[in-house]
Protein backbone atom coordinates (compact mmCIF):
# COMPACT_ATOMS: atom_id res chain seq x y z
CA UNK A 1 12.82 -22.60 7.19
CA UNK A 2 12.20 -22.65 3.34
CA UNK A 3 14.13 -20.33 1.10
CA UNK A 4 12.51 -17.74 -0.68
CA UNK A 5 12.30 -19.85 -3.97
CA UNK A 6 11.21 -22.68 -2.01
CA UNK A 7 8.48 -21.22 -0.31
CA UNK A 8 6.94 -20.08 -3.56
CA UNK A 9 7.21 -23.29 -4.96
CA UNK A 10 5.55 -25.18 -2.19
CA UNK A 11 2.64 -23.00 -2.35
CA UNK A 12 -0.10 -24.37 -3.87
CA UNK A 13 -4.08 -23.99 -3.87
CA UNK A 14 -5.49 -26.05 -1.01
CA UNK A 15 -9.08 -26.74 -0.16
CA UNK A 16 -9.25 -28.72 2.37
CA UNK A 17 -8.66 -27.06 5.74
CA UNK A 18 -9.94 -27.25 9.10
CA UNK A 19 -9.74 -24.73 12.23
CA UNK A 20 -6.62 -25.08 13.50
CA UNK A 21 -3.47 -22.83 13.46
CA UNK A 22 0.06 -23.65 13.73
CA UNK A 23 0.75 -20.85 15.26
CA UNK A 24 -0.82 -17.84 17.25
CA UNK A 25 -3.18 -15.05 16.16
CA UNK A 26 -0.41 -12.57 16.95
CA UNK A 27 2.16 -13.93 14.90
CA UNK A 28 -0.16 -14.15 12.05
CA UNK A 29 -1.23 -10.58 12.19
CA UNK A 30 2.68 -9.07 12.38
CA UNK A 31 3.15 -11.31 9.41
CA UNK A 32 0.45 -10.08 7.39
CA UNK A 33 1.23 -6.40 8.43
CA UNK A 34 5.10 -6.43 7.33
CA UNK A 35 3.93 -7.77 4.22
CA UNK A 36 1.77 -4.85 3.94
CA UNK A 37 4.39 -2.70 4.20
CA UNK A 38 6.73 -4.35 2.32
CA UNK A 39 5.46 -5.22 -0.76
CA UNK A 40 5.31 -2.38 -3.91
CA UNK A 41 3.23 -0.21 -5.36
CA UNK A 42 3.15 1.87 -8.79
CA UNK A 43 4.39 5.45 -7.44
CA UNK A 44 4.33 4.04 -4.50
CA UNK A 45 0.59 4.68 -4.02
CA UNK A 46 -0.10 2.19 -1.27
CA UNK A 47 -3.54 1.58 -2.31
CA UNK A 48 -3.74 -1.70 -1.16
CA UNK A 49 -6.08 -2.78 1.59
CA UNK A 50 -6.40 -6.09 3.73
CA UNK A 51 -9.14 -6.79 6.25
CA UNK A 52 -8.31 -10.09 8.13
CA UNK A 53 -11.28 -12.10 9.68
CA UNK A 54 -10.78 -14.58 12.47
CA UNK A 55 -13.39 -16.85 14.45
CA UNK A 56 -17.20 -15.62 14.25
CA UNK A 57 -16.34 -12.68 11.82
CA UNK A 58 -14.55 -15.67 9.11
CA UNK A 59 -17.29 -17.73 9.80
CA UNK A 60 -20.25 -14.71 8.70
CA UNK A 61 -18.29 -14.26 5.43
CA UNK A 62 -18.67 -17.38 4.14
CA UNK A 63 -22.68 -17.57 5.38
CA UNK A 64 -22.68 -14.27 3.38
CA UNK A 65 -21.54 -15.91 0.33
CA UNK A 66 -23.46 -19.21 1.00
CA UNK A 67 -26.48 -16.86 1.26
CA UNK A 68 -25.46 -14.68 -1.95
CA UNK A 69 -24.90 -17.52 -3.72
CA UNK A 70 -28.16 -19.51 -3.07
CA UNK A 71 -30.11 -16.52 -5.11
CA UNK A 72 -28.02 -16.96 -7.59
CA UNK A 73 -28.05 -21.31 -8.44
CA UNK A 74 -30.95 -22.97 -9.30
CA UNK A 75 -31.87 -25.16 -6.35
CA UNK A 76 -30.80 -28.79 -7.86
CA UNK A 77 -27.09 -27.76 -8.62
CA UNK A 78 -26.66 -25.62 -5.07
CA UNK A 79 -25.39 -29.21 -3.13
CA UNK A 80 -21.70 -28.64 -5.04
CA UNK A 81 -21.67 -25.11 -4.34
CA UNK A 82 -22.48 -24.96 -0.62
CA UNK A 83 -20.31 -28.13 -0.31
CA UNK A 84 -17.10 -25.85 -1.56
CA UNK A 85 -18.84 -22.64 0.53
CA UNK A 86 -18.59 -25.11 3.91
CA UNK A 87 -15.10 -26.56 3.14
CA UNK A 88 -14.16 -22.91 3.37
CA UNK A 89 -15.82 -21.83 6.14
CA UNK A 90 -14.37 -24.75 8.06
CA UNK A 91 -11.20 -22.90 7.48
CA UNK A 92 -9.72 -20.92 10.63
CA UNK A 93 -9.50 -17.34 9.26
CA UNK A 94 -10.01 -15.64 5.99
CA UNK A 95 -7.77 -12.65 4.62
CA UNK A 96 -10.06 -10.22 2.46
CA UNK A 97 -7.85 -7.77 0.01
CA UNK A 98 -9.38 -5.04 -1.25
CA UNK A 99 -7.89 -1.85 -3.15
CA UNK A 100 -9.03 2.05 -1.92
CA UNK A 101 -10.46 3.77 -4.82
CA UNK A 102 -9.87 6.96 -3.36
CA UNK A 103 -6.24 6.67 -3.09
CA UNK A 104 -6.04 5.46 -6.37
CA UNK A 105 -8.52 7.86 -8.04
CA UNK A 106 -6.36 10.57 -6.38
CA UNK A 107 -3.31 9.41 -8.09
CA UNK A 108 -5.15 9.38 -11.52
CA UNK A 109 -6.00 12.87 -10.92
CA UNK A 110 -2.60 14.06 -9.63
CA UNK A 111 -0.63 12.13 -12.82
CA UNK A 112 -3.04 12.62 -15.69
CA UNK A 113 -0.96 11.48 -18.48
CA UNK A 114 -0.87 8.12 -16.97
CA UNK A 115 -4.39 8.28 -15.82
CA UNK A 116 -5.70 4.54 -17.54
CA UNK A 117 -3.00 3.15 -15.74
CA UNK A 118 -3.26 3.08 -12.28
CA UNK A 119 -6.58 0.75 -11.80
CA UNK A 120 -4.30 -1.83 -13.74
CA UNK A 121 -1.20 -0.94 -11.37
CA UNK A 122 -3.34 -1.49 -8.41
CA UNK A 123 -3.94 -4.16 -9.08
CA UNK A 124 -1.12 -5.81 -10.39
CA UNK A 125 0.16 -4.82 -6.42
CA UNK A 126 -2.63 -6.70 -4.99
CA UNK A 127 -2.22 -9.61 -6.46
CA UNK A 128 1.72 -9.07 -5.44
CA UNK A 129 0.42 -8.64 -1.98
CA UNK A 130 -1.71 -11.73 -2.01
CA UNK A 131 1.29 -13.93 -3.44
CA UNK A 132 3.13 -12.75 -0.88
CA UNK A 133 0.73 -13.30 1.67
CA UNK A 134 -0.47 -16.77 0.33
CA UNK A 135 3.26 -18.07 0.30
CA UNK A 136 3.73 -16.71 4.00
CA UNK A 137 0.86 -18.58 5.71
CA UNK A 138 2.06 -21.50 3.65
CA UNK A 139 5.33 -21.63 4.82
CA UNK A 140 3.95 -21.35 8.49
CA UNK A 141 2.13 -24.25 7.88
CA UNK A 142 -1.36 -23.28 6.81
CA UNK A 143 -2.90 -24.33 3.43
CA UNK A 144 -4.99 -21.17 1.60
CA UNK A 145 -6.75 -21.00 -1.49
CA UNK A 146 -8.08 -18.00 -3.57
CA UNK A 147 -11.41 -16.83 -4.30
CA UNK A 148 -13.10 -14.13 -5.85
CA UNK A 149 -16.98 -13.75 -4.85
CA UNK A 150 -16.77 -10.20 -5.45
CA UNK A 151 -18.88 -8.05 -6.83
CA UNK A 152 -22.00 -9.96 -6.08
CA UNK A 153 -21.08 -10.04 -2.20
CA UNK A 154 -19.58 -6.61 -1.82
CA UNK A 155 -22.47 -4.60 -0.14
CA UNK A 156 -23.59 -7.00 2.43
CA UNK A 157 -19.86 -7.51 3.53
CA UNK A 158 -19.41 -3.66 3.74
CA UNK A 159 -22.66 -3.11 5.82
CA UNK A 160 -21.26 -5.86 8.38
CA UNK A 161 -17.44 -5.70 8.45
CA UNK A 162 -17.67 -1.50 8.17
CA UNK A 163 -15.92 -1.30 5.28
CA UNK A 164 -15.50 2.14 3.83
CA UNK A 165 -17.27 2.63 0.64
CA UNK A 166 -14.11 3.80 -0.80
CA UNK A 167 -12.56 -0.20 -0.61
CA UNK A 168 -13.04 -1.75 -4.02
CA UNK A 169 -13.19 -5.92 -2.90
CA UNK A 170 -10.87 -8.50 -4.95
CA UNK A 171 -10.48 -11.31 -3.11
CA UNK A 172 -10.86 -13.84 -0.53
CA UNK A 173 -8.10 -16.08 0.59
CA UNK A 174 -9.67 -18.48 3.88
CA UNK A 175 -7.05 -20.92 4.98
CA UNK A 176 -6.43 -23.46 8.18
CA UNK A 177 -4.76 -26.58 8.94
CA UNK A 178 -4.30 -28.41 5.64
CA UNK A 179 -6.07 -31.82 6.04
CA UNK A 180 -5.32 -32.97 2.48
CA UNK A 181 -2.64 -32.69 -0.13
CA UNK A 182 -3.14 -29.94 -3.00
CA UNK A 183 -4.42 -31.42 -6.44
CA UNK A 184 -1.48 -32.13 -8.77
CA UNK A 185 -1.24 -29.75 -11.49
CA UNK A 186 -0.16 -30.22 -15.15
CA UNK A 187 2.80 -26.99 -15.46
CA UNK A 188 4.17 -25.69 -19.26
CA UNK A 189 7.66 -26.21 -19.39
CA UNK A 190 9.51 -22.67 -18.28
CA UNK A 191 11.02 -23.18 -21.71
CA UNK A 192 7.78 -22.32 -23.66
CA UNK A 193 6.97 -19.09 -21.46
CA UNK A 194 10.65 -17.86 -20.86
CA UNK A 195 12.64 -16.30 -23.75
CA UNK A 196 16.75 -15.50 -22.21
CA UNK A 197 17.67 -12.56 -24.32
CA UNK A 198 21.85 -12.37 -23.88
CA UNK A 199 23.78 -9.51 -25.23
């Protein structure tokens, strides 16, 4: 078992992943829903939202963005793009986060002052939530990636996963059995985005 640190070091973006899980549905789910819980929230609005798709449900996502997508790029560059659209629906399950307007409208009318604020703050626990997430099915062995097909996807994906109309998409995160390493990546030294202010 990684430490903490570890585990968010060894998480990485991973494309290539097939449908196989290291572990059961189950244990997958509780995982997912303590991190609900767990992670924070500006006034501790909770307006964070995750729908998690396994088998024929993951599957229909991704043939609703492969479908989205195809009105949208011209015919002779769609190869690359369905290419990526497979790789992830080859995946064995696909997290979707989304954030409930309503919650956080009602917050910007109960705390006017700070009104601007709280779309920001929602999302800034999202993405919390989906770091948290991501470095969890990492650690138990999946590889994940992170993708953002929203808005242009939004309305078919409500209509067929019943999604209230309240739930404001953000993300997609599929993820499986890594089959592949992750692409290196060139880091900036923590030096150049750190500043230690003592005393």
């Amino acid at each position: 078992m990684r430490s903490f640190l570890e585990a968010a070091e060894h998480r990485r973006s991973v494309y290539t992943i097939a449908p196989e899980s290291p572990v059961p549905d189950a244990e997958i789910i509780k995982m997912i829903e303590r991190l609900v819980l767990a992670v924070p929230s500006a006034y501790n609005s909770q307006s964070a939202r995750v729908v998690l798709l396994f088998g024929a449900s993951h599957t229909k996502l991704w043939s609703i963005v492969k479908e989205t997508l195809r009105a949208h790029v011209p015919p002779e560059k769609f190869g690359p793009t369905e290419a990526k659209i497979t790789g992830f629906a080859n995946g064995y399950a696909t997290v979707l986060y989304f954030d409930d307007t309503a919650v956080t409208e009602s917050f910007e009318e109960q705390f006017p002052r700070y009104r601007e604020n709280f779309r920001p703050w929602a999302e800034q626990a999202n993405g919390m939530l989906q770091f948290a997430v991501w470095t969890a099915l990492e650690d138990a062995g999946f590889g994940a990636n992170l993708q953002h097909y929203n808005p242009i996807i939004d309305d078919e994906v409500k209509q067929v996963f019943a999604i209230p109309e309240s739930w404001r998409l953000i993300a997609q995160m599929p993820f499986g059995k890594s089959t592949a390493d992750a692409l290196p990546v060139e880091k900036i030294p923590a030096g150049e985005r750190m500043r230690v202010v003592q005393g």
